[in-house]
Protein backbone atom coordinates (compact mmCIF):
# COMPACT_ATOMS: atom_id res chain seq x y z
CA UNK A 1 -98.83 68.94 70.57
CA UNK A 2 -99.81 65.88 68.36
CA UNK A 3 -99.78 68.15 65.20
CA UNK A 4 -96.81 69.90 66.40
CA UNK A 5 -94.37 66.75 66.18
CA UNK A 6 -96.11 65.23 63.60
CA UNK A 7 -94.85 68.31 61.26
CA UNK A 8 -91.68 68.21 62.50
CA UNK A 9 -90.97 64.34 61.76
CA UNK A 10 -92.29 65.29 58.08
CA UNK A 11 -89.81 68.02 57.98
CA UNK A 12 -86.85 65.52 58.81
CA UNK A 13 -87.80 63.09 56.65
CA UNK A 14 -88.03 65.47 53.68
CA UNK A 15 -84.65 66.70 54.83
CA UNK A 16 -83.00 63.32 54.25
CA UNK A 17 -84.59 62.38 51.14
CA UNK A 18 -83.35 65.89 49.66
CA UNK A 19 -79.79 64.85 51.14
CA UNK A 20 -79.88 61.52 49.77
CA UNK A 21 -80.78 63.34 46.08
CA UNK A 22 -78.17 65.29 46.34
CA UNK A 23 -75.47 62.24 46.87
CA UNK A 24 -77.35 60.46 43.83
CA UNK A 25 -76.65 63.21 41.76
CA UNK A 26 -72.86 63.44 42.65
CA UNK A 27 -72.35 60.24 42.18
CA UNK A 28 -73.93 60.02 38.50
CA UNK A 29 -71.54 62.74 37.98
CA UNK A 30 -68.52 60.55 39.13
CA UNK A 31 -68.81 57.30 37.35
CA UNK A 32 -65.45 54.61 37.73
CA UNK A 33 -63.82 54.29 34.07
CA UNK A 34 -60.46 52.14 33.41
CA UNK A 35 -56.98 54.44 33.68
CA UNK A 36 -54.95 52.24 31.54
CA UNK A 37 -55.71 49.06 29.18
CA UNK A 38 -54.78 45.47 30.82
CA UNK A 39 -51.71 43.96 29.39
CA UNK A 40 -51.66 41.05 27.49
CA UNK A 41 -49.11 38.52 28.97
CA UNK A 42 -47.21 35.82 27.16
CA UNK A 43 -45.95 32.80 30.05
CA UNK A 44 -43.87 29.22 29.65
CA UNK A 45 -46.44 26.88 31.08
CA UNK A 46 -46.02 26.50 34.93
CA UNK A 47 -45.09 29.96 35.91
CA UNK A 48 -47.25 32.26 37.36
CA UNK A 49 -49.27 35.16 36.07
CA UNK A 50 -50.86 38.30 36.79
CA UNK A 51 -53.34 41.06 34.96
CA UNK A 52 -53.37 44.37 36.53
CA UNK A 53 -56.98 46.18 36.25
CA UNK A 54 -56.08 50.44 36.68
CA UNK A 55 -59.66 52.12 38.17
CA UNK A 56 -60.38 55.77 38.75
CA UNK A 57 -63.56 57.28 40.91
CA UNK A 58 -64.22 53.46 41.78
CA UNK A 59 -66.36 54.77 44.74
CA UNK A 60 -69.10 52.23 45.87
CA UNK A 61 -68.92 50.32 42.51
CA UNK A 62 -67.02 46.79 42.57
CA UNK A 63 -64.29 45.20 40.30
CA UNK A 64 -65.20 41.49 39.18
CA UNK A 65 -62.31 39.15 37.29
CA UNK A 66 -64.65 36.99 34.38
CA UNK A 67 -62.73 34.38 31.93
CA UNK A 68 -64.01 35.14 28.59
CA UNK A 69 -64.41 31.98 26.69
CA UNK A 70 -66.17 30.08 29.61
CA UNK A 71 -67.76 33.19 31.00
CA UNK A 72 -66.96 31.64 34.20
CA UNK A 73 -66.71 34.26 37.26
CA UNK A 74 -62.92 34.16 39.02
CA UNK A 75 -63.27 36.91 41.30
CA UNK A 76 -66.04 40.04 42.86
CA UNK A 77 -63.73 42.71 44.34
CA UNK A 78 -62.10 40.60 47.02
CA UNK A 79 -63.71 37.52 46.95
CA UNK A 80 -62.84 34.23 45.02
CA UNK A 81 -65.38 32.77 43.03
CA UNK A 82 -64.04 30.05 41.37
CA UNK A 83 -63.31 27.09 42.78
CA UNK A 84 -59.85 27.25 41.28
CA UNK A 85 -56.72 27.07 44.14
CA UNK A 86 -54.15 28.91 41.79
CA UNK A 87 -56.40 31.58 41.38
CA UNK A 88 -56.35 35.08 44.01
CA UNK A 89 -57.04 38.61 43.81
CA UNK A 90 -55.18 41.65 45.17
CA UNK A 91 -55.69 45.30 45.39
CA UNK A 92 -52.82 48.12 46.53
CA UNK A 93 -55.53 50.80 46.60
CA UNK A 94 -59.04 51.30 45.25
CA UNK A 95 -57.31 51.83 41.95
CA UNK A 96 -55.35 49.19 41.24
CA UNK A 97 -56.88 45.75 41.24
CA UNK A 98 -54.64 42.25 40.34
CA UNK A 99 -55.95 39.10 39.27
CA UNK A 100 -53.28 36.30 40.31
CA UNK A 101 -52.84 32.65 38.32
CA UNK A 102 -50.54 30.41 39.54
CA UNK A 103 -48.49 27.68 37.37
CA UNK A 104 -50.22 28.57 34.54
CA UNK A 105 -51.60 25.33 32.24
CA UNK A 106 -52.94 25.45 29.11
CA UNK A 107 -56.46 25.44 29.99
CA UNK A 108 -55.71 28.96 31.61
CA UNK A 109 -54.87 30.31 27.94
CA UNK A 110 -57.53 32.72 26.86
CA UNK A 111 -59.37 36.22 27.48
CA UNK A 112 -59.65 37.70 31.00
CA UNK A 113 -61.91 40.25 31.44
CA UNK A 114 -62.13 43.31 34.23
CA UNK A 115 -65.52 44.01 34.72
CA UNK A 116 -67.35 47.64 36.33
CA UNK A 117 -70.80 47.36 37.85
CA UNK A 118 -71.83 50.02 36.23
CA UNK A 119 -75.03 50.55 34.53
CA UNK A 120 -74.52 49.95 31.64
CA UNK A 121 -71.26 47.17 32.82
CA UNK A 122 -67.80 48.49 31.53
CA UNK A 123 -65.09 45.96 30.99
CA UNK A 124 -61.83 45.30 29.10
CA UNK A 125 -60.00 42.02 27.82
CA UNK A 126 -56.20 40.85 28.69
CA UNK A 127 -55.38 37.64 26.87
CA UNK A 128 -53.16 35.26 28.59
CA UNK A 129 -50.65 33.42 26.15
CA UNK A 130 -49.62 29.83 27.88
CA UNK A 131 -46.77 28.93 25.57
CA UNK A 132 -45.27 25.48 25.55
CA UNK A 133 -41.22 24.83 25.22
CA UNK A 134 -41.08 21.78 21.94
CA UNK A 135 -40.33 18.23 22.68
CA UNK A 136 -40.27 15.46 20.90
CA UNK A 137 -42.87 12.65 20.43
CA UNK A 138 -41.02 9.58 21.27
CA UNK A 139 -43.26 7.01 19.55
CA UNK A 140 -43.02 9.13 16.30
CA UNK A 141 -39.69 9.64 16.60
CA UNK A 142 -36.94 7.76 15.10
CA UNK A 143 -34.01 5.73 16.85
CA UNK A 144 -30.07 4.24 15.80
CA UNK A 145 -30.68 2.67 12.37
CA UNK A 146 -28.19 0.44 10.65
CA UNK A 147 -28.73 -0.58 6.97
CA UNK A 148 -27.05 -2.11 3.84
CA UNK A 149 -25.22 0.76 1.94
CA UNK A 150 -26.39 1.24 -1.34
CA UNK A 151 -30.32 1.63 0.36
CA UNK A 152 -32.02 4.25 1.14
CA UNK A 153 -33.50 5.39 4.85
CA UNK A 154 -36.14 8.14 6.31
CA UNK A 155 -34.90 9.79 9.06
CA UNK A 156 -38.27 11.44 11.61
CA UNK A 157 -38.67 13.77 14.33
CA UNK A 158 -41.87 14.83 15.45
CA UNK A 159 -42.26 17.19 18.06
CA UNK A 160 -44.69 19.20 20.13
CA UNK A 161 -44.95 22.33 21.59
CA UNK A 162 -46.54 25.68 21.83
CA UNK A 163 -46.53 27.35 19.23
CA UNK A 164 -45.68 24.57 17.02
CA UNK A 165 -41.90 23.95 16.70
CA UNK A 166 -39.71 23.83 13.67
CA UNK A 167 -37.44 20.88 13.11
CA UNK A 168 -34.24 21.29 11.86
CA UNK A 169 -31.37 18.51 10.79
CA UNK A 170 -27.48 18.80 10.98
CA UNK A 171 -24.36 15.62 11.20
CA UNK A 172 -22.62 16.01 14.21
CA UNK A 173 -19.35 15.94 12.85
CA UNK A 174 -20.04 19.55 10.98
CA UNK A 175 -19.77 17.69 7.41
CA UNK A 176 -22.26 18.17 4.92
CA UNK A 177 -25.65 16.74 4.17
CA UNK A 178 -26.19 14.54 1.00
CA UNK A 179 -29.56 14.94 -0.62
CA UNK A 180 -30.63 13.27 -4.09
CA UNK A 181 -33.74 14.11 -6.21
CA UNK A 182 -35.33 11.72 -8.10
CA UNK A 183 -33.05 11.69 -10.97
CA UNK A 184 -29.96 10.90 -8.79
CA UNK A 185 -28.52 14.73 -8.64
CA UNK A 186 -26.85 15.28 -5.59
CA UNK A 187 -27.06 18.64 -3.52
CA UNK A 188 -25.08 19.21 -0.28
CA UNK A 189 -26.61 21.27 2.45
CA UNK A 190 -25.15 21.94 6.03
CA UNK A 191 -29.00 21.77 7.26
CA UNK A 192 -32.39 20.58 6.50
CA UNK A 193 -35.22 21.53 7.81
CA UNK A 194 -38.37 19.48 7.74
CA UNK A 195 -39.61 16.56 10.23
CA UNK A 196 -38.79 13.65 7.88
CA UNK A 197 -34.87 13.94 5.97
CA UNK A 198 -34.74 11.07 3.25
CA UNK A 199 -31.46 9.72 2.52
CA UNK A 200 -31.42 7.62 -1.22
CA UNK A 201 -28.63 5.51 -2.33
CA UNK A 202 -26.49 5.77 0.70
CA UNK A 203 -22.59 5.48 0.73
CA UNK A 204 -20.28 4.78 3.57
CA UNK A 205 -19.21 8.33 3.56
CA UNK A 206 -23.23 9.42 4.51
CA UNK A 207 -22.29 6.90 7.88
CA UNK A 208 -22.27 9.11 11.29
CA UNK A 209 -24.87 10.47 14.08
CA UNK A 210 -27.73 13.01 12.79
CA UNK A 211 -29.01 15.76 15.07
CA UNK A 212 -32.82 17.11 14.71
CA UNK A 213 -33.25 20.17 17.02
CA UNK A 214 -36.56 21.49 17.54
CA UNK A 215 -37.08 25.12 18.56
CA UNK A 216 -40.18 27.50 18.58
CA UNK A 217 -38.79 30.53 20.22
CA UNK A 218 -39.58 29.30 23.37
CA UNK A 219 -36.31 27.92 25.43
CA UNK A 220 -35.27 25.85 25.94
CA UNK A 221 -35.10 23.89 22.32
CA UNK A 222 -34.06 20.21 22.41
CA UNK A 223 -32.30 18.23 20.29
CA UNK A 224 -31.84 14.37 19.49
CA UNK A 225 -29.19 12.35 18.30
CA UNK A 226 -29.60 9.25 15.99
CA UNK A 227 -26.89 7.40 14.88
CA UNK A 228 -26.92 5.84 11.08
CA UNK A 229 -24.68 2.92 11.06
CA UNK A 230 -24.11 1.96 7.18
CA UNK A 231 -22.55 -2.09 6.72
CA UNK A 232 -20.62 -3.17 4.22
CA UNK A 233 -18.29 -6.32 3.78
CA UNK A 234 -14.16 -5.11 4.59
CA UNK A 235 -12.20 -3.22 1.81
CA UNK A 236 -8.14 -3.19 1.99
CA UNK A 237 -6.05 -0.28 0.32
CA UNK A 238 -2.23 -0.72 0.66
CA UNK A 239 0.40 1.89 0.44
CA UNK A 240 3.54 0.13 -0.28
CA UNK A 241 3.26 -3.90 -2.01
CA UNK A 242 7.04 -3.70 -1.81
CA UNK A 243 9.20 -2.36 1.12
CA UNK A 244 12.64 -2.63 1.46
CA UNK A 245 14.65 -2.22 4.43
CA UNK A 246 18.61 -2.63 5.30
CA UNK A 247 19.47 -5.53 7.73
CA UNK A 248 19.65 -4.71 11.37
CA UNK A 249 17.14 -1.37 10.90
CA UNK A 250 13.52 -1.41 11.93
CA UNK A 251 10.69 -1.42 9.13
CA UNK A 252 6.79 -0.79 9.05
CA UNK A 253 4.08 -1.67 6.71
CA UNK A 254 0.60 -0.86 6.97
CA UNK A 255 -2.64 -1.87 5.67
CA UNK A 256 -5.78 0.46 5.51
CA UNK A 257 -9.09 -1.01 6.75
CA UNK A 258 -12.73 -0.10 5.89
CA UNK A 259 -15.65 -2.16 7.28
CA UNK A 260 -18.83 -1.96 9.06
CA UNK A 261 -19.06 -3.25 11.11
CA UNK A 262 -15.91 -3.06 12.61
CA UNK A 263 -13.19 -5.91 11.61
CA UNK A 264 -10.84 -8.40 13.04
CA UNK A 265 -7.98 -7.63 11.57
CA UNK A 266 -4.50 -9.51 12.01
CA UNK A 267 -1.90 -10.02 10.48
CA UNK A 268 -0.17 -13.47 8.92
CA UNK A 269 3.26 -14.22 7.23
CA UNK A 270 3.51 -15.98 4.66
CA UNK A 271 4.96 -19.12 6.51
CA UNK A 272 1.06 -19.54 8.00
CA UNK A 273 1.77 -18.01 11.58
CA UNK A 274 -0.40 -15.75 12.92
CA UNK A 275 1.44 -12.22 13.79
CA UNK A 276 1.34 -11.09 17.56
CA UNK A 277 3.06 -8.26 19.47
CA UNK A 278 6.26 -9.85 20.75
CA UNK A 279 9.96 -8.22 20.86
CA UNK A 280 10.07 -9.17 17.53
CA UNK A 281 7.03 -7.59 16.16
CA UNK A 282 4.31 -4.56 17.22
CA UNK A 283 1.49 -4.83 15.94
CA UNK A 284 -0.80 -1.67 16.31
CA UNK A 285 -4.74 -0.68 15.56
CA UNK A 286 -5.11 2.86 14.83
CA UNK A 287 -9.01 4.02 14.06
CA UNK A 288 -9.31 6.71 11.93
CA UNK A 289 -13.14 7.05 11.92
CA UNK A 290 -15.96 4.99 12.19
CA UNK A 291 -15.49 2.69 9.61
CA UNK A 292 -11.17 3.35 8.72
CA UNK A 293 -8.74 1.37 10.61
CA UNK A 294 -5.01 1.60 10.30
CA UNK A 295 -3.21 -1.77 10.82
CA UNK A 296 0.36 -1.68 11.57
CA UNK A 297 3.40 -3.73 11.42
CA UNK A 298 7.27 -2.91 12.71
CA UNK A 299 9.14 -5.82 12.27
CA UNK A 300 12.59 -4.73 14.65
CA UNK A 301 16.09 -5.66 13.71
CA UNK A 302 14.94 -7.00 10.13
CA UNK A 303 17.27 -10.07 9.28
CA UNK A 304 17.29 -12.11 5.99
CA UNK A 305 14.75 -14.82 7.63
CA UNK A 306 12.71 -11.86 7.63
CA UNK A 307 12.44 -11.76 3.92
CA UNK A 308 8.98 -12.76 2.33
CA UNK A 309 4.90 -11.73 2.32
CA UNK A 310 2.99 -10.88 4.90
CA UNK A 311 -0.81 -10.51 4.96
CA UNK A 312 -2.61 -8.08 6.39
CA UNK A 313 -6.66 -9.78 7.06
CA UNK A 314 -10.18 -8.02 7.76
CA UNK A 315 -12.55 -9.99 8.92
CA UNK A 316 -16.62 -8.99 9.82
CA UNK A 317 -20.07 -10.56 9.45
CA UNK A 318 -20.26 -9.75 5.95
CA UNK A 319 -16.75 -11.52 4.42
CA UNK A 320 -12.95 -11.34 4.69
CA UNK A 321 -10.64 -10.07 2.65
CA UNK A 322 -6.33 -9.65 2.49
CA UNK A 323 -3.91 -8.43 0.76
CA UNK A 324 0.04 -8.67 0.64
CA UNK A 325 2.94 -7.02 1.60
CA UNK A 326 6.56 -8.28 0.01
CA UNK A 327 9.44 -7.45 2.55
CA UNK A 328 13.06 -7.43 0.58
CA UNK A 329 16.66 -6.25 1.57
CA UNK A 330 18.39 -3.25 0.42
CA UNK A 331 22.12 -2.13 0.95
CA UNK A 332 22.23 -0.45 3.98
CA UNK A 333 23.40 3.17 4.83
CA UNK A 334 27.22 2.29 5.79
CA UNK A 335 27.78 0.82 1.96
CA UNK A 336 30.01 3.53 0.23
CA UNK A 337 30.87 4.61 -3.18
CA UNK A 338 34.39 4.71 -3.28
CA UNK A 339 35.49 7.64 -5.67
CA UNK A 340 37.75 6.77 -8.39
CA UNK A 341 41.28 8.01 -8.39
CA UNK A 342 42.77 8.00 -11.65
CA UNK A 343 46.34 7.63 -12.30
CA UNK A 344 48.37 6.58 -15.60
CA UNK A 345 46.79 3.69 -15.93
CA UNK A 346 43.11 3.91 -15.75
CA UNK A 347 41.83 0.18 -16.06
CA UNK A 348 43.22 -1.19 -13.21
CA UNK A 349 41.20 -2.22 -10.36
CA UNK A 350 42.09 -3.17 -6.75
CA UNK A 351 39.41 -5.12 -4.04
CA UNK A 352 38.81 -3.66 -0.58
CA UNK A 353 41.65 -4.76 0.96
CA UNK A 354 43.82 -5.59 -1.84
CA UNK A 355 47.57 -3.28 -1.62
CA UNK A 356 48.37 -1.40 -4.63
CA UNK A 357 51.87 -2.85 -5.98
CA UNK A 358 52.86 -0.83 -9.24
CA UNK A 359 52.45 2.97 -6.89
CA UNK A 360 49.56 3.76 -9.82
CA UNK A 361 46.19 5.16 -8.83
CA UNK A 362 43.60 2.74 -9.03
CA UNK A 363 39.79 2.48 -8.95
CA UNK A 364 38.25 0.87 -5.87
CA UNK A 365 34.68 -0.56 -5.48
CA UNK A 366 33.30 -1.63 -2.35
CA UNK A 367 32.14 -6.10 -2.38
CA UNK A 368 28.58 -6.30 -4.91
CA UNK A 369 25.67 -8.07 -3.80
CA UNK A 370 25.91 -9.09 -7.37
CA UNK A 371 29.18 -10.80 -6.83
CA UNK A 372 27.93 -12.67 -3.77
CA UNK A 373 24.68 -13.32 -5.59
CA UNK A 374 27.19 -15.15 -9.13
CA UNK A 375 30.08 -15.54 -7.42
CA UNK A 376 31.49 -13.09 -9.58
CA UNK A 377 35.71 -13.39 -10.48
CA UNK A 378 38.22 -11.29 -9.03
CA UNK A 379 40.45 -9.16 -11.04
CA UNK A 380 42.78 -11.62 -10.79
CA UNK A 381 41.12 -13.89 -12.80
CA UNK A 382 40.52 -11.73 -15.22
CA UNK A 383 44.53 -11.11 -15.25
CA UNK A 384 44.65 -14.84 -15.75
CA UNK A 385 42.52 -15.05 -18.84
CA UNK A 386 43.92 -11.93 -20.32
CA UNK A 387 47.70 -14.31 -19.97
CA UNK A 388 46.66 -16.94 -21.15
CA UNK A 389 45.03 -15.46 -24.10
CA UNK A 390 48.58 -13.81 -24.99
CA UNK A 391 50.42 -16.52 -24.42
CA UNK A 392 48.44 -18.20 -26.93
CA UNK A 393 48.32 -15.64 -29.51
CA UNK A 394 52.05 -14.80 -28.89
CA UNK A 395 52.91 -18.54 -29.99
CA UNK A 396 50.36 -18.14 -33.45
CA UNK A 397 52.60 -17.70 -35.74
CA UNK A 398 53.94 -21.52 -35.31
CA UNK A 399 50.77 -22.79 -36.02
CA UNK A 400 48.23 -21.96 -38.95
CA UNK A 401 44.51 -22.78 -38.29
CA UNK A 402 41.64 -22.07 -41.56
CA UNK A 403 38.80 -19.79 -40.11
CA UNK A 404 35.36 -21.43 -40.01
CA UNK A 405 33.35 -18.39 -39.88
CA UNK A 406 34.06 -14.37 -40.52
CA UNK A 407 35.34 -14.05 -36.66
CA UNK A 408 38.48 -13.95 -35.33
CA UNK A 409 37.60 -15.88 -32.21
CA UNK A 410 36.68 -18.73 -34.64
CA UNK A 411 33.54 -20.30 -35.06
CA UNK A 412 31.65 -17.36 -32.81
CA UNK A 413 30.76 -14.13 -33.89
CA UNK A 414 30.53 -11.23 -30.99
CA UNK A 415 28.62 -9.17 -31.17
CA UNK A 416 31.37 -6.59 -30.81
CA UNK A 417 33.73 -8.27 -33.13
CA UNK A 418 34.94 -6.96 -36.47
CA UNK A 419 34.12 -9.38 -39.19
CA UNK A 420 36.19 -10.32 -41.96
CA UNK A 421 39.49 -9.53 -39.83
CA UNK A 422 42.75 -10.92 -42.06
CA UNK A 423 45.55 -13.19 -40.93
CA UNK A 424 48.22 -12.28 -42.45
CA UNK A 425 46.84 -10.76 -45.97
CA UNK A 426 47.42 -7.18 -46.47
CA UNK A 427 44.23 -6.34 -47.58
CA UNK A 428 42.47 -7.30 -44.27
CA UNK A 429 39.42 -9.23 -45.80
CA UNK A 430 38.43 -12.79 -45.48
CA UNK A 431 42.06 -13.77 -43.65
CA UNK A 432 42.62 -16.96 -41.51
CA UNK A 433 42.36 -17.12 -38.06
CA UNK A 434 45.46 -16.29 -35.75
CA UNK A 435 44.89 -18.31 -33.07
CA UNK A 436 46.13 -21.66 -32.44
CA UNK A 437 43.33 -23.04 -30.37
CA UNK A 438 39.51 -21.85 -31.36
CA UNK A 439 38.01 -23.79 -28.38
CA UNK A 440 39.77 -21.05 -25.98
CA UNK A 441 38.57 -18.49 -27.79
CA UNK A 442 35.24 -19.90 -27.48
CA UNK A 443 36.04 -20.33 -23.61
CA UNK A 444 37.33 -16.76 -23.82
CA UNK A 445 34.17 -15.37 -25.36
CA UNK A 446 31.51 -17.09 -22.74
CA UNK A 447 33.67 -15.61 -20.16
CA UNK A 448 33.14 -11.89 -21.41
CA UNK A 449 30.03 -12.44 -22.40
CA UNK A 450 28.88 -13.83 -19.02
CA UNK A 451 30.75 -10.72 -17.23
CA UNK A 452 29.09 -8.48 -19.14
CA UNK A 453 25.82 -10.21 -18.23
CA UNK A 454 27.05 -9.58 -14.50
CA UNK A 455 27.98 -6.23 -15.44
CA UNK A 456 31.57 -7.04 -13.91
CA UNK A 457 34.61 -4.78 -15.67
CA UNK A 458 37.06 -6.53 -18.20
CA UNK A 459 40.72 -6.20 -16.87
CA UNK A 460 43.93 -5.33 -18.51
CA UNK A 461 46.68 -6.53 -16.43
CA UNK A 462 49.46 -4.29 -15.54
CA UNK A 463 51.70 -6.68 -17.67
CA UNK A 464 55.38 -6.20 -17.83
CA UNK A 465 56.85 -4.06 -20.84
CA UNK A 466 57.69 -6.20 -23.98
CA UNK A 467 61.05 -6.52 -25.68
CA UNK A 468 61.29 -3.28 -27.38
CA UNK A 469 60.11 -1.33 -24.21
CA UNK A 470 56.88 -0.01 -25.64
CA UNK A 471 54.58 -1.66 -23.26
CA UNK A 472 52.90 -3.90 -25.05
CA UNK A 473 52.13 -7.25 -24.15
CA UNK A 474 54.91 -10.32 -24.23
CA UNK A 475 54.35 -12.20 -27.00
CA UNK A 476 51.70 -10.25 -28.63
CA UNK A 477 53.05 -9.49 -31.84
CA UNK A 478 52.17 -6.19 -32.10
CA UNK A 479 54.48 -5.76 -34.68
CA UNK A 480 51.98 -7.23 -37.19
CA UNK A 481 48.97 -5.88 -38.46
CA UNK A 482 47.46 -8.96 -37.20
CA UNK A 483 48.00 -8.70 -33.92
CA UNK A 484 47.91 -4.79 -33.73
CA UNK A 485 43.76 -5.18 -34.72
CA UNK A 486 43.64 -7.92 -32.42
CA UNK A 487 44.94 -6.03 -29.45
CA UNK A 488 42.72 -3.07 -30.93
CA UNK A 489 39.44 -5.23 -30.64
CA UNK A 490 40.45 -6.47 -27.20
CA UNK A 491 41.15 -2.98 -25.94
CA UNK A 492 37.47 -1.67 -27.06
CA UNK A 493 35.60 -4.41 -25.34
CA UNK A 494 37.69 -4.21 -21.99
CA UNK A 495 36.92 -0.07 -22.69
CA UNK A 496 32.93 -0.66 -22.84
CA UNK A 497 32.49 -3.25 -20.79
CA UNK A 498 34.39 -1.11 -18.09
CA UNK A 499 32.61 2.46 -18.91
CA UNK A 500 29.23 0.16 -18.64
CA UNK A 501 30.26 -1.48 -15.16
CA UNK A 502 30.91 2.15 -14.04
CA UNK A 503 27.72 3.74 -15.02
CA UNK A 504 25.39 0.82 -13.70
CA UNK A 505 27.32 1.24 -10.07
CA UNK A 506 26.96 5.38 -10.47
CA UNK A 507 23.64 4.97 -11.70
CA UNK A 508 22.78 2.18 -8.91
CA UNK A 509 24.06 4.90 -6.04
């Protein structure tokens, strides 16, 4: 009986060791192996990641999580090993196993490895990427600078980030860059790039705010501003020195301002008192960048007290400086030319205001500042000379007088006159004088000469008709050669002097 079962426990056992061969052998036959190759993963630091590990025929083997560089064990199947919090495991099915790292940090860059139990061990690598967004390094990084113009400045960024970002320079404003070699040659650039931008020699122009924007292909890049503030002492340009204006009729003048910094500016006339916005004045600041300034001046209803200089003034920390602007009075846009009407007698002239008497067409000006300026004669004075000149010459031939020089106005020469003239000698050289009184020729000559300096038309009176009805003058004697050159050589300088008048008044409107 003993026998009996002892053979039959043998049996049994030799059953379940040829069983247990058998399931060694199939599973030698059936090792796990990797479906697919882990991804490599590229994160902005402080997101989360996760590697994906594909098995097939994982059976009774187990899938272990191993960082490469430290060797250090995160995971066995579906236990944590590490004491890390942001670390966890996953697995859908027995082929697909997931490592999990939360808000990734740089240590966390590196090599992850999937490890098989297998013997020999199977594995394969994922590398985690932890990239790093650029930013600047404040203590290396420049702020506002303000310096002299004419010196030169460095300009620095610095900035970190992963990988390492690229610094690039622009002006705000869009204008170009000014860079200068060592020689002096200037090259203009809308963009540097390069941590450190060196600005040589600068100018006033070069003044504004400088952006460096780092960037490393990891968003978001960043950017900094830094103002360059360039001083200089104030500069004046002015448009106009002169401006004229018609009474009654608002003017402005204007100065333009550059300074750095930015100027007091007023304005002063040249009486000493200060210029403010009143209902007589507006005064106006008008920026035109960071270092122009328009200054302004409308003086309303300009009068004649309003005549004179007036200074525009700039005042900074570095000096002062002015300049002047000369106000003056012009004819006004209701003065008129009056066009001349010519009728059969040419020369004569009638004032605003003044009727015409002899029903002749005459030529009409409108009052001269001239005349108000020298009190200029009328026409009638003019006829009043021109009378008493005849009368004198018409009474000549009762009294003889020797020339004292080759004039026939006596001792003076004009410069218009006809030398030489004769009295009463045939031959018309070297005669005597036909007038009875030199010192009113003299008087007669200073008067045309001093109208012609006023640019004020000689005057031939309408005159009555002589004697023998041929319209010459009473009393002139024209029926001597005499008298016929002197009437001649009057004739040509009331003739000039009038075509002169009339051009300087054409020319003048």
């Amino acid at each position: 009986m003993n026998t009996s079962l002892r053979i039959s426990l043998s049996s049994a056992a030799l059953l379940v060791l040829a069983v247990w061969l058998n399931l060694v052998g199939d599973v030698s036959t059936f090792q796990p192996d990797f479906a697919e190759p882990i991804i490599n993963i590229s994160v902005a630091i402080g997101r989360d990641a996760t590697f994906t590990c594909h098995v097939r025929h994982l059976g009774g083997y187990r899938v272990g999580w191993v960082k490469a560089d430290t060797k250090a064990i995160q995971a066995i199947h579906e236990n944590v090993i590490t004491h890390n919090p942001r670390v966890s495991v996953s697995h859908a099915d027995q082929n697909t196993w997931n490592l999990h790292i939360k808000q990734v940090t740089e240590d966390d860059r590196g090599g992850y490895m999937c490890q098989l139990n297998t013997d020999p061990m199977k594995s394969q690598l994922g590398y985690l990427d932890v990239v790093i967004p650029p930013d600047f390094i404040t203590e290396d990084t420049s702020s506002d600078v303000i310096v002299p113009e004419g010196s030169s400045v460095k300009l620095t960024c610095r900035a970190k980030g992963y990988p390492e970002p690229v610094v690039t320079w622009r002006r705000e404003d869009t204008t170009e860059i000014v860079l200068k070699d060592a020689a002096g040659t200037k090259q203009l650039v809308n963009s540097y790039r390069g941590e450190v931008l060196k600005l040589t020699k600068i100018s006033r122009s070069e003044m504004g705010s400088y952006l460096c924007i780092a960037s490393n292909g990891v968003p978001p890049s960043v950017s900094k501003r830094i103002s360059l503030s360039i001083h200089f002492h104030p500069v004046i340009q002015v448009p106009n020195q002169l401006v004229g204006a018609p009474l009654g009729t608002d003017v402005s003048i204007e100065c333009q301002v550059e300074a750095s910094p930015k100027s007091i500016n007023y304005w002063v006339k040249d009486t000493g008192e200060m210029i403010v916005s009143s209902p007589k004045y507006h005064v106006q600041d008008t920026p035109k960048s960071m270092y122009e300034t328009k200054m302004s001046l409308t003086v309303r209803s300009f009068q004649k007290e309003d005549v004179g200089s007036y200074r525009c003034i700039a005042k900074n920390s570095l000096g002062e400086v002015d300049s002047s602007i000369r106000l003056y009075e012009i004819p006004g846009p209701n003065r008129k030319v009056y066009a001349p009407k010519y009728g059969t007698d040419q020369n004569d002239i009638v004032k605003p205001g003044q009727e015409r008497t002899s029903g002749k067409s005459k030529l009409s000006y409108p009052p001269d500042d001239e005349e108000q300026q020298y009190g200029g004669g009328s026409a009638e004075d003019f006829d009043e000379i021109i009378d008493t000149m005849q009368h004198q010459h018409g009474h000549s031939h009762s009294h003889s007088q020797k020339p004292t020089a080759r004039s026939p106005f006596g001792s003076l020469d004009h410069p218009n006159s006809i030398n030489g003239r004769g009295g009463g000698s045939a031959n018309g050289h070297n005669g005597g004088g036909s007038s009875s009184n030199g010192g009113n020729n003299k008087n007669l000559i200073a008067m045309m000469n001093n109208d012609m300096g006023t640019r004020k038309p000689f005057v031939i009176p309408p005159g009555g008709r002589g004697p023998a009805g041929d319209g010459s003058l009473e009393g002139s004697g024209a029926g001597r050669p005499g008298s016929q050159v002197y009437l001649a050589l009057v004739l040509v300088l009331v003739v000039g002097s009038c075509w002169a008048a009339m051009d300087h008044r054409l020319r003048r409107h």
